[in-house]
N, C-alpha and C. Protein backbone atom coordinates (compact mmCIF):
# COMPACT_ATOMS: atom_id res chain seq x y z
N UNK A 1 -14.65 -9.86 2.12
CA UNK A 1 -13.72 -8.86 1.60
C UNK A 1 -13.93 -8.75 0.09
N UNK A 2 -13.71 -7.61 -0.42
CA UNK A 2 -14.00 -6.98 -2.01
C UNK A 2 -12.84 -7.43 -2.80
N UNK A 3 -13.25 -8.51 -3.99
CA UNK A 3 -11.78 -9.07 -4.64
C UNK A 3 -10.92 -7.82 -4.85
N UNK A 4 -11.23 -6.76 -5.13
CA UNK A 4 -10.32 -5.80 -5.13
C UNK A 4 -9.24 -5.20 -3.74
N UNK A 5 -10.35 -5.10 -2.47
CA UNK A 5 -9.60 -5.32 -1.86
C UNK A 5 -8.39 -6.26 -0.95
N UNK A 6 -8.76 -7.35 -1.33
CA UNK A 6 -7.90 -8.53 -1.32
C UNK A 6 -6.78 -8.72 -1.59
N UNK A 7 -7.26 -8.15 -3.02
CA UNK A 7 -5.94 -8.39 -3.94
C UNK A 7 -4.51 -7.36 -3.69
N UNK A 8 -5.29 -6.05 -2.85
CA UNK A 8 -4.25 -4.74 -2.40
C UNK A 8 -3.97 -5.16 -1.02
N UNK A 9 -4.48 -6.15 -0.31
CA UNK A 9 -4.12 -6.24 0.75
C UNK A 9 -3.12 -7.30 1.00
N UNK A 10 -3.02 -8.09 -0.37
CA UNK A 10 -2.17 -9.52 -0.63
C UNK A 10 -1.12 -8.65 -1.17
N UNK A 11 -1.19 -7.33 -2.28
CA UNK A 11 -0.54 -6.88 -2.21
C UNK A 11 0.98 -5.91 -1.42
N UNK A 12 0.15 -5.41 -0.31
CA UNK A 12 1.13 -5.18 0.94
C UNK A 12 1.50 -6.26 1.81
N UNK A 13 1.15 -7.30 1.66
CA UNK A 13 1.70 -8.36 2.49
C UNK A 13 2.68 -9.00 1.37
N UNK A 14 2.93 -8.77 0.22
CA UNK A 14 4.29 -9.26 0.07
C UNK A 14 5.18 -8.43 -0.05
N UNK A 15 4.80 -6.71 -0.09
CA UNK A 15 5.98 -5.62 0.27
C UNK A 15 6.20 -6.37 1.86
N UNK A 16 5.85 -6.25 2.71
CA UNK A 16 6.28 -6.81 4.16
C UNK A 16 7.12 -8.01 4.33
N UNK A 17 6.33 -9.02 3.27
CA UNK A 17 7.09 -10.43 3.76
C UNK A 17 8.51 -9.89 2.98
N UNK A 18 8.60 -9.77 1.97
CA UNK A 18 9.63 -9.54 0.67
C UNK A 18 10.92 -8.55 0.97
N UNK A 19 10.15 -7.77 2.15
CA UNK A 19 11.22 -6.41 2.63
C UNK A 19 11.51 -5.56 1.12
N UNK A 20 10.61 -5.33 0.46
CA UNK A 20 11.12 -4.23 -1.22
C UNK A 20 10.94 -2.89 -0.20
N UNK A 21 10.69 -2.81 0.69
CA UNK A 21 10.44 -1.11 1.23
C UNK A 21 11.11 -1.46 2.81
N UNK A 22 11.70 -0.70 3.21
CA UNK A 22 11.82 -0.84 4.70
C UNK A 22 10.76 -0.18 5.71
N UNK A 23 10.05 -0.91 6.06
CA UNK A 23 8.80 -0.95 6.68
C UNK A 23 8.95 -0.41 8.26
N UNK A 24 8.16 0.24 8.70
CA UNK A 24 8.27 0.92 10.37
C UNK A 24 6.80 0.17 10.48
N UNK A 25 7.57 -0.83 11.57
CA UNK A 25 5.91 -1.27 12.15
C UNK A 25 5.58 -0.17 13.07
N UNK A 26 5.51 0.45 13.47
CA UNK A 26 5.09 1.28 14.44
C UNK A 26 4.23 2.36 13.70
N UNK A 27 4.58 2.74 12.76
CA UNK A 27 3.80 3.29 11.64
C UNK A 27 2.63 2.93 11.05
N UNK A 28 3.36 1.39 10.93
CA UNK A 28 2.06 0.52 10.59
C UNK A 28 0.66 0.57 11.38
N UNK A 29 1.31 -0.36 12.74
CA UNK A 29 0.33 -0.17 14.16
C UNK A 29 -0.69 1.14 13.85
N UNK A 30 0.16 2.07 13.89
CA UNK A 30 -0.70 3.39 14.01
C UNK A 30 -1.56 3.55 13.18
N UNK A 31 -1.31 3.26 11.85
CA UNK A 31 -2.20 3.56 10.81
C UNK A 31 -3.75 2.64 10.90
N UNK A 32 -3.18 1.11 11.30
CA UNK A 32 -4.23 0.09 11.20
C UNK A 32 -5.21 0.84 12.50
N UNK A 33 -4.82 1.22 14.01
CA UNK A 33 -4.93 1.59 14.99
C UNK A 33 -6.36 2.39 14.85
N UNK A 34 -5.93 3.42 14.11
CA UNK A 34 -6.30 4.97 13.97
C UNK A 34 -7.89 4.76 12.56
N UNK A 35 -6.90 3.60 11.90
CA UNK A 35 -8.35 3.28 10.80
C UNK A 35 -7.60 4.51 9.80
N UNK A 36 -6.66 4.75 9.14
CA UNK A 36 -6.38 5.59 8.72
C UNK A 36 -5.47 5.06 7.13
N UNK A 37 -5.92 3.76 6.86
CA UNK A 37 -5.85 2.84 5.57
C UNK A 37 -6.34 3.89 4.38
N UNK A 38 -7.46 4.33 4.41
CA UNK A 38 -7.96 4.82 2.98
C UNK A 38 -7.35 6.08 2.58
N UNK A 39 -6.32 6.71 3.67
CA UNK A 39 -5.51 7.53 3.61
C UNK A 39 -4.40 7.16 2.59
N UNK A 40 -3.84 6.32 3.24
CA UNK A 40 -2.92 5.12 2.23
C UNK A 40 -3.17 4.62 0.77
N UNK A 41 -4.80 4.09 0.75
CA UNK A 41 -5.11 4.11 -0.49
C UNK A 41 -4.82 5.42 -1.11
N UNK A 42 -5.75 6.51 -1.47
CA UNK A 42 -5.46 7.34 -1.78
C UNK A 42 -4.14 7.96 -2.23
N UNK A 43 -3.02 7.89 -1.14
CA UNK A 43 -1.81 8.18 -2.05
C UNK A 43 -1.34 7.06 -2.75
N UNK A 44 -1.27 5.66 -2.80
CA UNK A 44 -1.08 4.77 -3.82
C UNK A 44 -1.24 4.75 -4.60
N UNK A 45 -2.57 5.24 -4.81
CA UNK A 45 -3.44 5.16 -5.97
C UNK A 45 -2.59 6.41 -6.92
N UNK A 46 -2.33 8.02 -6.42
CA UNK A 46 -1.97 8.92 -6.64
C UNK A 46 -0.27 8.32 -7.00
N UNK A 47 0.46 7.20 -6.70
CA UNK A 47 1.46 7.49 -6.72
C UNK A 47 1.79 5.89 -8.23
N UNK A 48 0.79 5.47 -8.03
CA UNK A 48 0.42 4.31 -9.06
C UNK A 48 0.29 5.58 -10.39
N UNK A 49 -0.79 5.99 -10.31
CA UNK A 49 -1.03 6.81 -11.60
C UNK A 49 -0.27 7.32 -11.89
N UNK A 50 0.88 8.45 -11.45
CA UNK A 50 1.95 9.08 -11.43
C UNK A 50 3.02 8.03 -12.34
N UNK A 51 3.03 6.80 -11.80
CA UNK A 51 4.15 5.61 -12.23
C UNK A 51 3.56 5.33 -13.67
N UNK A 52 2.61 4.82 -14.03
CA UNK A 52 2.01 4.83 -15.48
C UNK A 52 2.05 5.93 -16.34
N UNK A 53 2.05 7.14 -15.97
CA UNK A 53 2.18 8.57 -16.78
C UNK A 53 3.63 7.95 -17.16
N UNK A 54 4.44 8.29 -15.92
CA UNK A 54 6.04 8.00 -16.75
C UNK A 54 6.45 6.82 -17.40
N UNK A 55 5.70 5.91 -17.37
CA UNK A 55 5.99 4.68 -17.62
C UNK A 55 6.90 4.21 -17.04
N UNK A 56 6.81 3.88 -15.43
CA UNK A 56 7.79 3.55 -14.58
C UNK A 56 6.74 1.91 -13.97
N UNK A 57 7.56 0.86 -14.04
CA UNK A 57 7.04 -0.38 -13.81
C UNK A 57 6.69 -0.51 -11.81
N UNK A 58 5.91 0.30 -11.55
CA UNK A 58 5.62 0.72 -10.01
C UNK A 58 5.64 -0.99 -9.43
C-alpha cells in the first residue's frame, strides 16, 4: 500500500472507530462492493481544499 494511501485509509478508520460522522454501513458495503473509493477520494479531496480556502480546521 502507497504511504499516502495508508495514511487516508487510517484516516477513515478513525472517523468509523471515533463515530465524528454518523456512518451508513450499507453505504459503505456498497461503495467498497462496487470499487467506487476514488469517487470518494475525489470529493474529499474537493471538500479538503474548499476547508483550507476558508480556513476551516477540516
Amino acid at each position: 500500500m502507497k504511504p499516502l494511501t495508508a495514511k487516508k485509509v487510517i484516516g477513515f478508520r478513525n472517523i468509523l472507530v471515533h463515530t465524528y460522522l454518523d456512518v451508513n454501513t450499507n453505504i459503505v458495503l456498497k461503495i467498497l462492493k462496487e470499487r467506487k473509493y476514488h469517487n470518494i477520494l475525489k470529493i474529499a479531496l474537493k471538500i479538503l481544499k474548499y476547508a483550507h480556502e476558508k480556513k476551516i480546521d477540516p
